[in-house]
PDB file of N, CA and C in Angstrom:
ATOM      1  N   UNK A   1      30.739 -71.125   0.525  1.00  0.00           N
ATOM      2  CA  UNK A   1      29.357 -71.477   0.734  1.00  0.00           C
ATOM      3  C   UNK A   1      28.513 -70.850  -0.367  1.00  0.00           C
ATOM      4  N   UNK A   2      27.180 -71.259  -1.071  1.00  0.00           N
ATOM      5  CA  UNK A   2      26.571 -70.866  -1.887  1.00  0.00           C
ATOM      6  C   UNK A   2      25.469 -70.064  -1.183  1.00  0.00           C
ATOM      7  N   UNK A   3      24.950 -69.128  -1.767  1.00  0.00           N
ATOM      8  CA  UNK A   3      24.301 -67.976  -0.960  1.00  0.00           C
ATOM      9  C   UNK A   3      23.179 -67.577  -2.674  1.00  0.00           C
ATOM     10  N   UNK A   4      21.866 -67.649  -2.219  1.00  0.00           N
ATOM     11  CA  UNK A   4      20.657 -67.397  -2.845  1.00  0.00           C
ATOM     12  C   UNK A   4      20.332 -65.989  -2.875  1.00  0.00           C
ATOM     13  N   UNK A   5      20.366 -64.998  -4.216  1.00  0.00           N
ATOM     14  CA  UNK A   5      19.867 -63.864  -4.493  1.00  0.00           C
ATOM     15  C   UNK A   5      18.905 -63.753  -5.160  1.00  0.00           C
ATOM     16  N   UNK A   6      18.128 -63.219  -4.502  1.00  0.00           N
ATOM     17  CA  UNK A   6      16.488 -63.063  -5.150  1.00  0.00           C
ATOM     18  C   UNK A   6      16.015 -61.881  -5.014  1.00  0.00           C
ATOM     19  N   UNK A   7      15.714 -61.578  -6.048  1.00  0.00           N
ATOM     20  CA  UNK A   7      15.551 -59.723  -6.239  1.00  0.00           C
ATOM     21  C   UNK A   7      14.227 -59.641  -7.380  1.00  0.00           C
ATOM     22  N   UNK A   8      13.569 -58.678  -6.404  1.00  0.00           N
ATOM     23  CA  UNK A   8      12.515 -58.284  -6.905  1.00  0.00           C
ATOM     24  C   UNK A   8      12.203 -56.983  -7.849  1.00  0.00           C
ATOM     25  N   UNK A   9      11.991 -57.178  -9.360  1.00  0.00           N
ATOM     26  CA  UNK A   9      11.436 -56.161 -10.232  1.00  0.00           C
ATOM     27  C   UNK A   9      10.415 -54.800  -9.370  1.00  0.00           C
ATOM     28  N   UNK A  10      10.466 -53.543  -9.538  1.00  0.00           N
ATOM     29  CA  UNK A  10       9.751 -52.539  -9.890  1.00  0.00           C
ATOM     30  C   UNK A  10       8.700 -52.772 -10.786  1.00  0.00           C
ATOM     31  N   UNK A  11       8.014 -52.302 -10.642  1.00  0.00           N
ATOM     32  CA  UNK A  11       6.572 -52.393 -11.979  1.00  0.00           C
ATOM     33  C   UNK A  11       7.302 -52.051 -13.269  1.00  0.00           C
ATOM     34  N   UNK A  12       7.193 -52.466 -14.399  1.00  0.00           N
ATOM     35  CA  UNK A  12       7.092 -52.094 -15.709  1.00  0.00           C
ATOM     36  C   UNK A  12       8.765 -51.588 -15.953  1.00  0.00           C
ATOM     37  N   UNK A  13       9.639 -52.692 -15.434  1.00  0.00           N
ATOM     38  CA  UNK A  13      11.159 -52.575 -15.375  1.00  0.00           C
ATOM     39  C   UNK A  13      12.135 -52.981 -16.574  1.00  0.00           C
ATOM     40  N   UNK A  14      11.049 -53.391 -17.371  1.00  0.00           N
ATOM     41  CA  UNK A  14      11.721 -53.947 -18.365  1.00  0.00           C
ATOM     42  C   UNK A  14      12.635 -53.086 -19.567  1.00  0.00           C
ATOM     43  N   UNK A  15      12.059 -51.727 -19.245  1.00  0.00           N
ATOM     44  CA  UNK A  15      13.349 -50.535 -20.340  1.00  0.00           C
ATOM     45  C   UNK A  15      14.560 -50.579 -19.587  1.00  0.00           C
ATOM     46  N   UNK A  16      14.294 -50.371 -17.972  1.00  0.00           N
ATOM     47  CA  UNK A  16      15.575 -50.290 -17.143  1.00  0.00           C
ATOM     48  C   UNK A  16      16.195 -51.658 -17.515  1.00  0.00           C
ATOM     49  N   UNK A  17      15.722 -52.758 -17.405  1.00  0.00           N
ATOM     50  CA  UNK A  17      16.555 -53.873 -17.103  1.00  0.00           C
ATOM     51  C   UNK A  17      17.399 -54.063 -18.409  1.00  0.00           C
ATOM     52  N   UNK A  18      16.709 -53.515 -19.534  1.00  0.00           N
ATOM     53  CA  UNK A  18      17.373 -54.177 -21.765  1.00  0.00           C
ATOM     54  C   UNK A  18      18.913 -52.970 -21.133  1.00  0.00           C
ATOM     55  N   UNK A  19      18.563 -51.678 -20.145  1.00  0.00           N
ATOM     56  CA  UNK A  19      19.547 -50.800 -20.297  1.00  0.00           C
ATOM     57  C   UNK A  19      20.944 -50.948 -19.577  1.00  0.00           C
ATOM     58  N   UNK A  20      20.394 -51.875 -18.293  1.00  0.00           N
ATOM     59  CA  UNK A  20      21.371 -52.041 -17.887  1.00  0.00           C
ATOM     60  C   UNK A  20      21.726 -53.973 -17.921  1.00  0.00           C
ATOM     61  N   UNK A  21      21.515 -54.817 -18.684  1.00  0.00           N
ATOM     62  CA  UNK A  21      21.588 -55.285 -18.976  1.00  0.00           C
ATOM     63  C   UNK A  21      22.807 -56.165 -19.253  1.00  0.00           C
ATOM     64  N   UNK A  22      23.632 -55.348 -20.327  1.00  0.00           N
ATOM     65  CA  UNK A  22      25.076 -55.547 -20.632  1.00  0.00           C
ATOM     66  C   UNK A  22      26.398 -55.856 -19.615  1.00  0.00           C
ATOM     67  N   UNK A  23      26.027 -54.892 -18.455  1.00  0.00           N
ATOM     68  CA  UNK A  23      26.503 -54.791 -17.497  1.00  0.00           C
ATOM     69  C   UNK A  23      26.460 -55.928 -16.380  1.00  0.00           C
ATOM     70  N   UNK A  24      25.201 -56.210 -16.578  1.00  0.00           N
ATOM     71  CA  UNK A  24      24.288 -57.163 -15.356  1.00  0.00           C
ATOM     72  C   UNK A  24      24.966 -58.327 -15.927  1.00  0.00           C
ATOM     73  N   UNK A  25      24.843 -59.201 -17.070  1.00  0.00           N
ATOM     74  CA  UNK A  25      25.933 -60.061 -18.151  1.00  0.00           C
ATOM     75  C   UNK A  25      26.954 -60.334 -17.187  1.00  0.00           C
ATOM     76  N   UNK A  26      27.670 -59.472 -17.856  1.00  0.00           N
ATOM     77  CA  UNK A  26      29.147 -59.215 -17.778  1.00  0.00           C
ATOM     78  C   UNK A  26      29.315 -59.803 -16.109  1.00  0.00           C
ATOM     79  N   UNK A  27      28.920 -59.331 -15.351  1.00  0.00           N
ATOM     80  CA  UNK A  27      29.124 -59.575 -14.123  1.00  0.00           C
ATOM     81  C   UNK A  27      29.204 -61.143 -13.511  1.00  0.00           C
ATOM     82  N   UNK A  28      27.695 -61.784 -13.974  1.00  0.00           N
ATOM     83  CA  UNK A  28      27.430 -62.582 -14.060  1.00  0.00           C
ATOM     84  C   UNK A  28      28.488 -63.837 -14.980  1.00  0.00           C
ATOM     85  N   UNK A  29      29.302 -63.453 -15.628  1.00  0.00           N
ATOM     86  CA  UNK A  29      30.247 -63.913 -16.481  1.00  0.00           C
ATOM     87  C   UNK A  29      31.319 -64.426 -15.590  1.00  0.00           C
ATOM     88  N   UNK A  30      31.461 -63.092 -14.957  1.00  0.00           N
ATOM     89  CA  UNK A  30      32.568 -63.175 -14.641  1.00  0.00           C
ATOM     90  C   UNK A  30      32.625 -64.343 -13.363  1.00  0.00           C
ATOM     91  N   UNK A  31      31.498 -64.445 -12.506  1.00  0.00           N
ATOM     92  CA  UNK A  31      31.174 -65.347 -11.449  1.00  0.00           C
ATOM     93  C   UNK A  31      31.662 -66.670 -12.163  1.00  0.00           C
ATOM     94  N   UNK A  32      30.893 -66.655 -13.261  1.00  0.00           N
ATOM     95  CA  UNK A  32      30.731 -68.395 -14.284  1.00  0.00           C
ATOM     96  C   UNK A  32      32.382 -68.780 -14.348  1.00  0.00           C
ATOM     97  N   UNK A  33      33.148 -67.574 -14.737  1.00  0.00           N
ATOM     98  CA  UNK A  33      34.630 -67.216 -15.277  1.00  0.00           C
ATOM     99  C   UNK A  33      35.178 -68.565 -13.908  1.00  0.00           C
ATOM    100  N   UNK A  34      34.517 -67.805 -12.854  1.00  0.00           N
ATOM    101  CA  UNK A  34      35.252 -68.140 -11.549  1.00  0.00           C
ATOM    102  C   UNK A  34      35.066 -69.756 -10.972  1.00  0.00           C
ATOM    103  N   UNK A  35      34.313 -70.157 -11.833  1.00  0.00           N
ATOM    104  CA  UNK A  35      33.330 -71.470 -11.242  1.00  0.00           C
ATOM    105  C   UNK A  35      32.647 -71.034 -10.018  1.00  0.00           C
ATOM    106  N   UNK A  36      32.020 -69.963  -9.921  1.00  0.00           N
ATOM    107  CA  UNK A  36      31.501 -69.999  -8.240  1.00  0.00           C
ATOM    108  C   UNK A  36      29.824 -69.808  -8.852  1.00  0.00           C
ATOM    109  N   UNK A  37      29.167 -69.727 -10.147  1.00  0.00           N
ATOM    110  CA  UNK A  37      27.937 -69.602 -10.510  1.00  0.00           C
ATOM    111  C   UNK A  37      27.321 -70.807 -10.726  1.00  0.00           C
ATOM    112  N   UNK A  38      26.300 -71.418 -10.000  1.00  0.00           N
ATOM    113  CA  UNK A  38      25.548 -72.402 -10.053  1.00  0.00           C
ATOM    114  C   UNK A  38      24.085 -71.897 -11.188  1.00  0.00           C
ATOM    115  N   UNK A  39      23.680 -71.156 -11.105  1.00  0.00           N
ATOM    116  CA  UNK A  39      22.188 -70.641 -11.385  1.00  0.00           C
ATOM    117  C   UNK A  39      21.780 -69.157 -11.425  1.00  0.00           C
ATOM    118  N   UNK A  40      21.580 -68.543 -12.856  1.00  0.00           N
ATOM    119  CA  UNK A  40      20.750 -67.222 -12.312  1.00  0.00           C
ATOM    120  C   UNK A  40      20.164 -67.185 -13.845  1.00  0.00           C
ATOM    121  N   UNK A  41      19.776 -66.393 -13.501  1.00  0.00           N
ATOM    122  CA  UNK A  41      18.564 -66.073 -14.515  1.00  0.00           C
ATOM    123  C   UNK A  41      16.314 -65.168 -13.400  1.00  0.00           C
ATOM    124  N   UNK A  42      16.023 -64.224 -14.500  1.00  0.00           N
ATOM    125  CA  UNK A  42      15.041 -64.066 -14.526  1.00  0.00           C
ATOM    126  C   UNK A  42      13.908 -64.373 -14.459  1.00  0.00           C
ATOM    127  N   UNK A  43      12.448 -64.045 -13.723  1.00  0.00           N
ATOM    128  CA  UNK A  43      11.493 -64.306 -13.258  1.00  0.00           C
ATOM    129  C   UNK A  43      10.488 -63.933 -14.280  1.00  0.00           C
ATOM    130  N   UNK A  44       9.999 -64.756 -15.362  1.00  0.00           N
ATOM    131  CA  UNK A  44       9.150 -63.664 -16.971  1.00  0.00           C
ATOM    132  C   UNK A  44       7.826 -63.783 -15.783  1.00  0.00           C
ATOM    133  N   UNK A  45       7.227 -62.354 -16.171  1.00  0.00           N
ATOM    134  CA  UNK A  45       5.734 -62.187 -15.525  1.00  0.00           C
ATOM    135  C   UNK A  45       4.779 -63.016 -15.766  1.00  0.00           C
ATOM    136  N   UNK A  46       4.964 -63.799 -17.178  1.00  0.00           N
ATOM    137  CA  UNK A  46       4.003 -64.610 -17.329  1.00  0.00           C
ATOM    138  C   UNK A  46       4.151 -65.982 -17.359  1.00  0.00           C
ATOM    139  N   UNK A  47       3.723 -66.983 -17.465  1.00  0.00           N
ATOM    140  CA  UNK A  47       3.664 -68.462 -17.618  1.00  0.00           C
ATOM    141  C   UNK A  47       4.621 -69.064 -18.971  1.00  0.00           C
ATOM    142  N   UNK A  48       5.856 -68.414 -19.160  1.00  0.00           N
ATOM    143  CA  UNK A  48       6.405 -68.352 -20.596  1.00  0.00           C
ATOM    144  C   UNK A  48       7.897 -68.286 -20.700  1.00  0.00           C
ATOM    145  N   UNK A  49       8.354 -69.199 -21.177  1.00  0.00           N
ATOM    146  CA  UNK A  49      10.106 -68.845 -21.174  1.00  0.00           C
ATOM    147  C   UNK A  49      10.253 -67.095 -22.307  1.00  0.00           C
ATOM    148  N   UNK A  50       9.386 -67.143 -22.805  1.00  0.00           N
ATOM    149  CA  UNK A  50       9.548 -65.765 -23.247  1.00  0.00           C
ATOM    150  C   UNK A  50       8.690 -64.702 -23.032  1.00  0.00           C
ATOM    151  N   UNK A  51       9.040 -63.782 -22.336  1.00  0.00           N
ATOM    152  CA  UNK A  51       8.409 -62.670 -21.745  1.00  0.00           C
ATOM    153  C   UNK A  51       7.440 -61.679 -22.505  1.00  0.00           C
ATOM    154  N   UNK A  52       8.286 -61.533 -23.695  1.00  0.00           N
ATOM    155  CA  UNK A  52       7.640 -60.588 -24.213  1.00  0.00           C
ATOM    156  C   UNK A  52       7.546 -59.123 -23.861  1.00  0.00           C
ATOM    157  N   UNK A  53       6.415 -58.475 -24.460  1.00  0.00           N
ATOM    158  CA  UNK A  53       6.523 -57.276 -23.429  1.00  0.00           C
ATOM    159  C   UNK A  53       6.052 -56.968 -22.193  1.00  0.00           C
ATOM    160  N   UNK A  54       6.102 -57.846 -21.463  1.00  0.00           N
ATOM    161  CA  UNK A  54       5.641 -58.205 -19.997  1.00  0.00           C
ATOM    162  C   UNK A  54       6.502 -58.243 -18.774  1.00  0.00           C
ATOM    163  N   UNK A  55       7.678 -58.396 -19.749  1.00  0.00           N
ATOM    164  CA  UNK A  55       8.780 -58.486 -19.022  1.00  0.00           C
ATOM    165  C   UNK A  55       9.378 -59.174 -17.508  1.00  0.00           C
ATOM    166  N   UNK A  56       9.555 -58.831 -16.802  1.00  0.00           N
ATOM    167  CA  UNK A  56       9.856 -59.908 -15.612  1.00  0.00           C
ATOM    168  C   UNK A  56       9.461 -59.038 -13.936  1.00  0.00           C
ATOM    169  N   UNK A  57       9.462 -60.213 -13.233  1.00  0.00           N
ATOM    170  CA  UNK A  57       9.073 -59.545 -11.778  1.00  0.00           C
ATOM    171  C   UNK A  57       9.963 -60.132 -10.803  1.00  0.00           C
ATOM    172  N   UNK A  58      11.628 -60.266 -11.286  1.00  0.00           N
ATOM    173  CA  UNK A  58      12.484 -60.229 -10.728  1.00  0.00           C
ATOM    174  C   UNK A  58      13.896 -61.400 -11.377  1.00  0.00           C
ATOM    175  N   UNK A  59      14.724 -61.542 -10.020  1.00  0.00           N
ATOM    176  CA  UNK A  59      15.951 -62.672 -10.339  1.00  0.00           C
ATOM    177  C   UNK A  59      16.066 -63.492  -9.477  1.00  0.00           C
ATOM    178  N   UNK A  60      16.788 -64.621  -9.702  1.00  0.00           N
ATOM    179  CA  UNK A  60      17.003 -65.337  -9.162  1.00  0.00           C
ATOM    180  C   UNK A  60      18.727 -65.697  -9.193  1.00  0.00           C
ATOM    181  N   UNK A  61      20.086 -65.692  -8.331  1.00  0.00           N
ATOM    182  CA  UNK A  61      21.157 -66.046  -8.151  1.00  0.00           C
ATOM    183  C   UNK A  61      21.639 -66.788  -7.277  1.00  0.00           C
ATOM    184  N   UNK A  62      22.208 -68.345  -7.722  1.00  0.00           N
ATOM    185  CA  UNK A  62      22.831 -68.475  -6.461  1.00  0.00           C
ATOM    186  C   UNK A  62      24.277 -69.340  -7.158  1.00  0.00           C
ATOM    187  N   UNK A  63      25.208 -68.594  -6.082  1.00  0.00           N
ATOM    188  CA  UNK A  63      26.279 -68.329  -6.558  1.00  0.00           C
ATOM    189  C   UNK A  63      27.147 -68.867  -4.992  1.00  0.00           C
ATOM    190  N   UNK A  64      28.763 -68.627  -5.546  1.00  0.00           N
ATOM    191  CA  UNK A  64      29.554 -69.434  -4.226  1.00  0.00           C
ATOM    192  C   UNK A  64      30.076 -68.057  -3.892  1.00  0.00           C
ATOM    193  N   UNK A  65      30.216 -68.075  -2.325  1.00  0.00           N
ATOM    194  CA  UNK A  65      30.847 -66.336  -1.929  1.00  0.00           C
ATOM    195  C   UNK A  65      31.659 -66.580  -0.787  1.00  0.00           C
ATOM    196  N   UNK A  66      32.998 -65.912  -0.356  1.00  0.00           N
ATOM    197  CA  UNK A  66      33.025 -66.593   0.866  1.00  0.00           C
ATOM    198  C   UNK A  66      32.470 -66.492   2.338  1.00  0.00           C
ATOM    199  N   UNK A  67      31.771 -64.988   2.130  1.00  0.00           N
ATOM    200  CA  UNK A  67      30.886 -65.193   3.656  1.00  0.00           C
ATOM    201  C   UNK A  67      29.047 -64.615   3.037  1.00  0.00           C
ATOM    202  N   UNK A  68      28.591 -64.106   3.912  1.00  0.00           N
ATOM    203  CA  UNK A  68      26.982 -63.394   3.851  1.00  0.00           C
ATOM    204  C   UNK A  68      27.835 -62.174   3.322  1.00  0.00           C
ATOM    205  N   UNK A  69      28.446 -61.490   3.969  1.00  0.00           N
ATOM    206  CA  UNK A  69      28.622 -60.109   3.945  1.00  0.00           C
ATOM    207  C   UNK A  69      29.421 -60.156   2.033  1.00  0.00           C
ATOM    208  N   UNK A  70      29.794 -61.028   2.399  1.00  0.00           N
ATOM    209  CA  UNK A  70      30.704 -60.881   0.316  1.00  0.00           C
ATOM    210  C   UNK A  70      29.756 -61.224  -0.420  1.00  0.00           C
ATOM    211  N   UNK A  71      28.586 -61.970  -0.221  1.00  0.00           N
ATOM    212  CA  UNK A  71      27.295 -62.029  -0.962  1.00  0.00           C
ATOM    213  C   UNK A  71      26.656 -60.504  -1.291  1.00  0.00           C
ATOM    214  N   UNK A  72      26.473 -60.074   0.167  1.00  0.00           N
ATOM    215  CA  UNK A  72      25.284 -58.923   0.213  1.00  0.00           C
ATOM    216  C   UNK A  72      26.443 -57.799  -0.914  1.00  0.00           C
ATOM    217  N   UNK A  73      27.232 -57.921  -0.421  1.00  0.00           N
ATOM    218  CA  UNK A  73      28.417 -56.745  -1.243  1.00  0.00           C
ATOM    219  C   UNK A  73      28.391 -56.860  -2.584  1.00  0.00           C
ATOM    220  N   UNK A  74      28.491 -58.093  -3.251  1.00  0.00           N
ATOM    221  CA  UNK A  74      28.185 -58.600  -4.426  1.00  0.00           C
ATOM    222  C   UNK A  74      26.925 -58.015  -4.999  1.00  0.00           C
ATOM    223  N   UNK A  75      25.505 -58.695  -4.187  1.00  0.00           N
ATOM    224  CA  UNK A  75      24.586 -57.905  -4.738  1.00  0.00           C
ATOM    225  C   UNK A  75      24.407 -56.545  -4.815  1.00  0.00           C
ATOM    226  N   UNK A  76      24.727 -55.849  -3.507  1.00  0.00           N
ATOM    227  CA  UNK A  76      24.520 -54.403  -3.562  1.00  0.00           C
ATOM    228  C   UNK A  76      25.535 -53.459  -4.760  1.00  0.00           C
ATOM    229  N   UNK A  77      25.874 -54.305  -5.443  1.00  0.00           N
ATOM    230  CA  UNK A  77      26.708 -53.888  -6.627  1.00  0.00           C
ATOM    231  C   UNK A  77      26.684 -54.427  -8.290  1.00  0.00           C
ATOM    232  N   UNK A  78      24.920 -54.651  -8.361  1.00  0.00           N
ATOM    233  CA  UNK A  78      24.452 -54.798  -9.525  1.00  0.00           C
ATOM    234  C   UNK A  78      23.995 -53.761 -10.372  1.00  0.00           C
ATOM    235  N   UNK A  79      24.324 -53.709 -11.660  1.00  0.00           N
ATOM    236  CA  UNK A  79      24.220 -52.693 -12.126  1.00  0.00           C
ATOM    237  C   UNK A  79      22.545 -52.624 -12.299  1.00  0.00           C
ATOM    238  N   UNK A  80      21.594 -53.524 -12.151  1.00  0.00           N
ATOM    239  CA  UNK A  80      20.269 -53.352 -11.764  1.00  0.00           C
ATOM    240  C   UNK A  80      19.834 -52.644 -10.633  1.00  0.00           C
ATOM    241  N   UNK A  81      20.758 -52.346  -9.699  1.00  0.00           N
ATOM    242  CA  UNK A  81      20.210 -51.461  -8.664  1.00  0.00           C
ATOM    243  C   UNK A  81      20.247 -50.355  -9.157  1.00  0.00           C
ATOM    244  N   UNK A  82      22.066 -50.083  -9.674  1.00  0.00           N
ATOM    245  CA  UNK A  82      22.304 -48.234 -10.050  1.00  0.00           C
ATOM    246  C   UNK A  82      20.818 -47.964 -10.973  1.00  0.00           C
ATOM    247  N   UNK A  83      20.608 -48.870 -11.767  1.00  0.00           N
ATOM    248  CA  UNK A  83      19.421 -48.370 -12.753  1.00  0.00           C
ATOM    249  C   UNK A  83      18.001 -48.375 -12.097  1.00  0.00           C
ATOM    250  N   UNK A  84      17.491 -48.921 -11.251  1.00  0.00           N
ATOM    251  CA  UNK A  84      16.248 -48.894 -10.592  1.00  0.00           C
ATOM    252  C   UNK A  84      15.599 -50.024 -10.895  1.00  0.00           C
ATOM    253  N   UNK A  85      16.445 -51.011 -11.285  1.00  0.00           N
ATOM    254  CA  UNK A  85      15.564 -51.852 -11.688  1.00  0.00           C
ATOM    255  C   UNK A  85      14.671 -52.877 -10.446  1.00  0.00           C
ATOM    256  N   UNK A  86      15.313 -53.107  -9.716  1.00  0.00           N
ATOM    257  CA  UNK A  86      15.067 -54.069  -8.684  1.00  0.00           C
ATOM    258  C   UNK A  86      14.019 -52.844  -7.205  1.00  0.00           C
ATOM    259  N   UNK A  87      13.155 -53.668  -6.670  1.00  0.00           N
ATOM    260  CA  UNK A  87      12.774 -52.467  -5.459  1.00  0.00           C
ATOM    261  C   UNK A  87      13.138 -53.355  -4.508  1.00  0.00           C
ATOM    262  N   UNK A  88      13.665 -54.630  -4.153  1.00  0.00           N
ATOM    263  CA  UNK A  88      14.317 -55.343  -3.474  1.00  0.00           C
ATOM    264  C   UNK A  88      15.170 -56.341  -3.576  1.00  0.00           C
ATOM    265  N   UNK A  89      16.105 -56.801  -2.687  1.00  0.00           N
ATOM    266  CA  UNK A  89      17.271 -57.970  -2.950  1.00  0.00           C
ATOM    267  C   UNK A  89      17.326 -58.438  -1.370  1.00  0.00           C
ATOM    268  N   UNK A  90      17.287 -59.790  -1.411  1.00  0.00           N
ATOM    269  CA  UNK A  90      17.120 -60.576  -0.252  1.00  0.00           C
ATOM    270  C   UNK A  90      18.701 -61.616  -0.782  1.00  0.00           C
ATOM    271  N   UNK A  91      19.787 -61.711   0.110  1.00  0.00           N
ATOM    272  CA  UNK A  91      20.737 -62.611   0.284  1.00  0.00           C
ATOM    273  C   UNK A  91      20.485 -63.441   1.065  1.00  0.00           C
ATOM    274  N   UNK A  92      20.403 -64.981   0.755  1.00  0.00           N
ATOM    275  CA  UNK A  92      20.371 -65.573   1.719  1.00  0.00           C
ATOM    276  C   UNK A  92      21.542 -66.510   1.994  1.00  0.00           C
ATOM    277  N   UNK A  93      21.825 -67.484   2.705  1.00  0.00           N
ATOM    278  CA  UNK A  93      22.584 -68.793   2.713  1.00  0.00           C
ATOM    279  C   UNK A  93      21.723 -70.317   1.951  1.00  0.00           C
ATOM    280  N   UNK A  94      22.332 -70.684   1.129  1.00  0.00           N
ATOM    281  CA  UNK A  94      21.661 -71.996   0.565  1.00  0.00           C
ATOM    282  C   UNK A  94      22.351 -73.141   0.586  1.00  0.00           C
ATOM    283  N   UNK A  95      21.426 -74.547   0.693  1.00  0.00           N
ATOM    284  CA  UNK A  95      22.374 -75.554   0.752  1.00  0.00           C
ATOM    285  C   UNK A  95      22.387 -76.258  -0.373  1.00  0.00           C
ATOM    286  N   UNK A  96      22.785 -76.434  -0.978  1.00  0.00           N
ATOM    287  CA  UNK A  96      22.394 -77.579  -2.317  1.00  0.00           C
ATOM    288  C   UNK A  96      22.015 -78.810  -2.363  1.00  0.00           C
ATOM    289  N   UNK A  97      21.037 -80.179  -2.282  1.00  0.00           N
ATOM    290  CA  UNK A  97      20.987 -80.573  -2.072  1.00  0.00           C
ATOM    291  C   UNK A  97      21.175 -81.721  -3.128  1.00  0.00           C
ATOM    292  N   UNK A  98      20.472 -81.419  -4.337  1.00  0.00           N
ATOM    293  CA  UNK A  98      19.888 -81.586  -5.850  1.00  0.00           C
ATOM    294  C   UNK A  98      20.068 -80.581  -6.631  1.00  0.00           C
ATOM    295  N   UNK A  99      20.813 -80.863  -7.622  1.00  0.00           N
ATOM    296  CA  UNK A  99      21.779 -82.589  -7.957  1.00  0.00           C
ATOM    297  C   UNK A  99      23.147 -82.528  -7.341  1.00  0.00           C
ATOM    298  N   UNK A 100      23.194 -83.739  -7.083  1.00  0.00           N
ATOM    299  CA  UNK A 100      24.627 -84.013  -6.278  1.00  0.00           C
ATOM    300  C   UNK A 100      25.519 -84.141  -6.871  1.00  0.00           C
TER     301      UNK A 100
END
């Protein structure tokens, strides 16, 4: 089942996020590796595919897992948390509807 991660930036997160970054990648790779990554990517603070130094006010993931609990486990094991980047992460269940 595909399951929606949406995680919310800290104020002014953008040193934490360039730092842990590499890590955050990699992870994300490895999902793609798996075919189970539909979508992720960043929230820029402003009206702009490029952020600048404004940086972002969160993420967006949704990915294939096989239950809630292998989702939440997944997220609670971003290297954006160890760093502080995020002050929240909401897992949800999603359905896909578009595109078929």
């Amino acid at each position: 089942m595909l399951y929606a991660i949406l995680s919310e930036d800290i104020a002014e997160s953008l040193e934490k996020r360039m730092s842990a970054r590499p890590a955050h990648l990699e992870r994300l790779q490895a999902l793609q590796n798996e075919g189970r990554l539909v979508i992720a990517g960043p929230h820029p603070a402003v009206d702009s595919n490029t952020s600048g130094d404004t940086g972002f006010t969160g993420s967006l993931v949704i990915a294939e897992f096989d239950n809630l609990t292998a989702a939440k486990n997944w997220a609670d094991n971003d290297p954006y948390i160890d760093a502080g980047v995020y002050a929240k992460v909401s897992v949800k269940p999603f359905k896909q509807v578009f595109p078929q």
